[in-house]
C-alpha atoms as a PDB file:
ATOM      1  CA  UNK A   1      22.030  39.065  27.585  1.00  0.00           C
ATOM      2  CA  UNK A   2      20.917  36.014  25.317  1.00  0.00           C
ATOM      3  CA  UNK A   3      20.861  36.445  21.892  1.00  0.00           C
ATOM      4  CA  UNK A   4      18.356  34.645  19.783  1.00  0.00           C
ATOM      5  CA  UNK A   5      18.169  34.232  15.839  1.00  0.00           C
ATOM      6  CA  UNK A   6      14.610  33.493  14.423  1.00  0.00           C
ATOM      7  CA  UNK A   7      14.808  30.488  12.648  1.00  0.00           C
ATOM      8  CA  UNK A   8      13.093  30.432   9.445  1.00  0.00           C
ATOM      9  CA  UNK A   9      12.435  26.962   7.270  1.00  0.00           C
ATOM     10  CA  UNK A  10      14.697  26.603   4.428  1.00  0.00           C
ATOM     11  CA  UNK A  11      12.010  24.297   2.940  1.00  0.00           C
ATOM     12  CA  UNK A  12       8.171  24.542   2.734  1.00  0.00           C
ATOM     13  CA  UNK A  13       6.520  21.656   1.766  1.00  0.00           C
ATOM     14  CA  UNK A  14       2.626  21.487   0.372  1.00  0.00           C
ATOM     15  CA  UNK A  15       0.910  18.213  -0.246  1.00  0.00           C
ATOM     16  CA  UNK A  16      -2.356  19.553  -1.523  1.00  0.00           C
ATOM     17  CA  UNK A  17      -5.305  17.159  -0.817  1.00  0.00           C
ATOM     18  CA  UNK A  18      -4.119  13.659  -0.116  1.00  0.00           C
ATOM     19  CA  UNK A  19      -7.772  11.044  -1.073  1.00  0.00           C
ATOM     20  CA  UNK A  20      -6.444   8.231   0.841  1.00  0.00           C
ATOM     21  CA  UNK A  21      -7.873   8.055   4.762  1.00  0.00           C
ATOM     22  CA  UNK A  22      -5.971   5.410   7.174  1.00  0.00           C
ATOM     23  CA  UNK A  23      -8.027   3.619   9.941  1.00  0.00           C
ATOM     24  CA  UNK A  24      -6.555   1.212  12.089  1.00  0.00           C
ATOM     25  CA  UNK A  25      -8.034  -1.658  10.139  1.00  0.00           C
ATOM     26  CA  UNK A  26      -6.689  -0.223   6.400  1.00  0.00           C
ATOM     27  CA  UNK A  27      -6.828   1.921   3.651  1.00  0.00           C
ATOM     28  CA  UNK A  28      -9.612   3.791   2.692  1.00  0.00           C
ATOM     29  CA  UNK A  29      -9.751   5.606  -0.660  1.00  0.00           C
ATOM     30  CA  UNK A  30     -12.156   7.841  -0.551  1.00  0.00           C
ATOM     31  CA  UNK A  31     -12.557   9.052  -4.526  1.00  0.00           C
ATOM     32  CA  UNK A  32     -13.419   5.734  -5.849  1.00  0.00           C
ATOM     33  CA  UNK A  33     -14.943   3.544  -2.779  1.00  0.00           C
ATOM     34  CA  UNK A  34     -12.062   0.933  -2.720  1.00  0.00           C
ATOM     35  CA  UNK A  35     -10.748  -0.483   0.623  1.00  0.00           C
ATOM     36  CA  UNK A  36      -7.584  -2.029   1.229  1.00  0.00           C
ATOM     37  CA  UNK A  37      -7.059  -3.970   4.345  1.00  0.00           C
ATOM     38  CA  UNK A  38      -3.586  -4.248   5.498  1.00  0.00           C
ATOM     39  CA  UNK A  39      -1.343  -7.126   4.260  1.00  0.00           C
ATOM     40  CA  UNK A  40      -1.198 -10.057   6.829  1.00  0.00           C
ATOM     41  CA  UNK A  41       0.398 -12.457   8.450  1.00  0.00           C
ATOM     42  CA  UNK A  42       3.334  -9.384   9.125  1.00  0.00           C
ATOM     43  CA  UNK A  43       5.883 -10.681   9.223  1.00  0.00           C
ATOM     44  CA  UNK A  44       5.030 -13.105   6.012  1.00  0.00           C
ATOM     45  CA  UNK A  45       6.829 -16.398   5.866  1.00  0.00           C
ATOM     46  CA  UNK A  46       5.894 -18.091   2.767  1.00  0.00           C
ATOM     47  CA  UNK A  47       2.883 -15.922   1.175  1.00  0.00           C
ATOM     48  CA  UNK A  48       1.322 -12.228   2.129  1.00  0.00           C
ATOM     49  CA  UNK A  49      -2.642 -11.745   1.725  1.00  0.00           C
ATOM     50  CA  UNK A  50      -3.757  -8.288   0.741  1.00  0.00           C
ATOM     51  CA  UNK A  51      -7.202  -7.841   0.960  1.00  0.00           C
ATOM     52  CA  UNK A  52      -9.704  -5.594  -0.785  1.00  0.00           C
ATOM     53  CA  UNK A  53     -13.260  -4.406  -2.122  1.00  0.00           C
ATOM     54  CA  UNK A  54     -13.879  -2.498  -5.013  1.00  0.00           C
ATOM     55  CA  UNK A  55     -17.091  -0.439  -5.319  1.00  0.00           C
ATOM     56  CA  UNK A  56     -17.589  -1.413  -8.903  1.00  0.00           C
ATOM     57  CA  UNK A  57     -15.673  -3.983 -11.217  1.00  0.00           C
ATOM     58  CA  UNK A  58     -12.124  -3.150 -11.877  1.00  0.00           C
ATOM     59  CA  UNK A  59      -9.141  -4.786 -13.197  1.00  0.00           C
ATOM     60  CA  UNK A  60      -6.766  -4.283 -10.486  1.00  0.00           C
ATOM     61  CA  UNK A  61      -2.823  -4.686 -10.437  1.00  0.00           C
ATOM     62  CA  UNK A  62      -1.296  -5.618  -7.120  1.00  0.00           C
ATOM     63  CA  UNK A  63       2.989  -5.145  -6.886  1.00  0.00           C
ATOM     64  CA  UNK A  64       4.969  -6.081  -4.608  1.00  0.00           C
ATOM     65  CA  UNK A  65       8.983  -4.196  -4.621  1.00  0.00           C
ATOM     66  CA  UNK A  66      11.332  -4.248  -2.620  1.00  0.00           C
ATOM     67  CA  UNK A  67      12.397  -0.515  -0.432  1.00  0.00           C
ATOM     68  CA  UNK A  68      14.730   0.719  -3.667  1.00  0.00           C
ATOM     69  CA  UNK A  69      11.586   0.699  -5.952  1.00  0.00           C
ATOM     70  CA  UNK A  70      11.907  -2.463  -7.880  1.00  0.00           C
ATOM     71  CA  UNK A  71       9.058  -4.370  -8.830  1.00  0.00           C
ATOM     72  CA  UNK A  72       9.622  -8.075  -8.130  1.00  0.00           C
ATOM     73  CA  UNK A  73       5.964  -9.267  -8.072  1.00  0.00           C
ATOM     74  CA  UNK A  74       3.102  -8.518 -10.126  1.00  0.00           C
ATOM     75  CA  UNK A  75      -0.735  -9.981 -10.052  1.00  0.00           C
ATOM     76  CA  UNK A  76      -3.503  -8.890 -12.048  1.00  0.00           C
ATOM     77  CA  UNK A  77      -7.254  -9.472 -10.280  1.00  0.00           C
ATOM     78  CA  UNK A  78     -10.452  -9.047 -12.265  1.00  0.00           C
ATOM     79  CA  UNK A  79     -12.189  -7.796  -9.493  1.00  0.00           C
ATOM     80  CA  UNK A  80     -16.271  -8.009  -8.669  1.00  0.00           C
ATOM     81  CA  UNK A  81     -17.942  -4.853  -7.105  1.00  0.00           C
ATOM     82  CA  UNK A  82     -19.059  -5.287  -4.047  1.00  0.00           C
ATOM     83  CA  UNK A  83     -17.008  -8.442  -3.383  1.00  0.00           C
ATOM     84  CA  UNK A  84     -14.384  -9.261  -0.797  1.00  0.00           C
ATOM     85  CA  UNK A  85     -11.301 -10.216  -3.185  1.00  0.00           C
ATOM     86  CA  UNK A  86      -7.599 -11.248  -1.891  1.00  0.00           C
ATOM     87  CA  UNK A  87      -3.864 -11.082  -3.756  1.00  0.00           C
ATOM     88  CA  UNK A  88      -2.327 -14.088  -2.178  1.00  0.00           C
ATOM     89  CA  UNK A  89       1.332 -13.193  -3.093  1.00  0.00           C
ATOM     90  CA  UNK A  90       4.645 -16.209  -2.919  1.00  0.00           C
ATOM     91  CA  UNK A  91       7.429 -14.784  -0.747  1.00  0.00           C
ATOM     92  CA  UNK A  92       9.384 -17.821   0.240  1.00  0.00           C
ATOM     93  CA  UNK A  93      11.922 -16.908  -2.688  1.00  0.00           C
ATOM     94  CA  UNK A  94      12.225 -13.688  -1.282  1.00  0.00           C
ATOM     95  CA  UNK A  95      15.277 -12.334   1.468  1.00  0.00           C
ATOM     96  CA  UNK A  96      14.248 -11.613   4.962  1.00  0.00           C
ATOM     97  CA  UNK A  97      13.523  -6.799   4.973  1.00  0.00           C
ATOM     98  CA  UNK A  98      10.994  -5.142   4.623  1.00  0.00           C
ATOM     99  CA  UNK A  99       8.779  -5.037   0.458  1.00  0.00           C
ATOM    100  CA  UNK A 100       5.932  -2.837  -0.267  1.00  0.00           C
ATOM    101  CA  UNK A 101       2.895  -3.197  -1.939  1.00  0.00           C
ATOM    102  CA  UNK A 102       0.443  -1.743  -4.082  1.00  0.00           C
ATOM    103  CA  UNK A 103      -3.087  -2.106  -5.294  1.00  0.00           C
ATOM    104  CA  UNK A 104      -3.751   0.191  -8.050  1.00  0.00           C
ATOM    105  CA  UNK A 105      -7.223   0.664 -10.127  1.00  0.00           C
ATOM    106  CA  UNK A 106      -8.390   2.978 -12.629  1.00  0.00           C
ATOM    107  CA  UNK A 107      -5.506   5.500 -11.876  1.00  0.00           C
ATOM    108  CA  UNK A 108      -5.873   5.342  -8.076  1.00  0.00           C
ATOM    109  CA  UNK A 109      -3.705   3.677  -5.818  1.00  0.00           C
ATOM    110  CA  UNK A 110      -3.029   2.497  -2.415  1.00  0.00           C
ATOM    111  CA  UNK A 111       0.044   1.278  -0.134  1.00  0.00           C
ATOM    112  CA  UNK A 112       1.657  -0.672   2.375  1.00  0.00           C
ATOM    113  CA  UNK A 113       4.158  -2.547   3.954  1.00  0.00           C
ATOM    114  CA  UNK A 114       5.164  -6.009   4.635  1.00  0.00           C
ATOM    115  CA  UNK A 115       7.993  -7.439   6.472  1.00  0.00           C
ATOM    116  CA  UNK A 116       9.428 -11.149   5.384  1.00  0.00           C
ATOM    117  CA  UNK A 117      11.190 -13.151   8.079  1.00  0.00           C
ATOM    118  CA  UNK A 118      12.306 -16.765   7.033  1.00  0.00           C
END
């Protein structure tokens, strides 16, 4: 006769309400109306676009760090409402891996992931 153990999780993890919606064209964020498209070309040779619209003006912060957290590029857009604005980001200087990136605007943020290849 088999004999089985229920298995119980040792960890339960809750995430609560997460704003952001992904589509297969971007980010959506759905508490303040901003969109982020995804960062292109992927893999980025010499600079990475990263595309966005804010619903109203907003001074927005785009990073760009490498896996471990680190920050290595920073741009600050004034952005128009309404408006199609890009974060045209140098990564010639940069090794060939993978580097996040992140727009972020009145407290709310989105993410996502480029890969430079030399």
């Amino acid at each position: 006769m088999p004999f089985y153990i229920e298995q119980t999780p040792l960890i339960n993890l809750e995430f609560g309400i997460i704003p952001v919606v992904v589509d297969h064209s971007g980010i959506s964020n759905i508490a303040n109306n901003t969109f982020v498209r995804k960062g292109y070309p992927n893999p980025a040779n010499t600079t990475v676009s990263i595309p966005f619209t804010m619903n109203q003006d907003e001074v927005v912060t785009v990073t760009l760090s490498d896996v471990a957290g680190q920050v290595l590029k920073t741009q600050v857009i004034n952005a128009i409402g309404g408006q199609s604005m890009k974060a045209t980001i140098a990564v010639n200087d940069l090794a060939d891996g993978v580097y996040l990136y992140c727009v972020a605007a009145n407290g709310q943020h989105s993410n996502g992931r480029i890969v430079v290849a030399h």
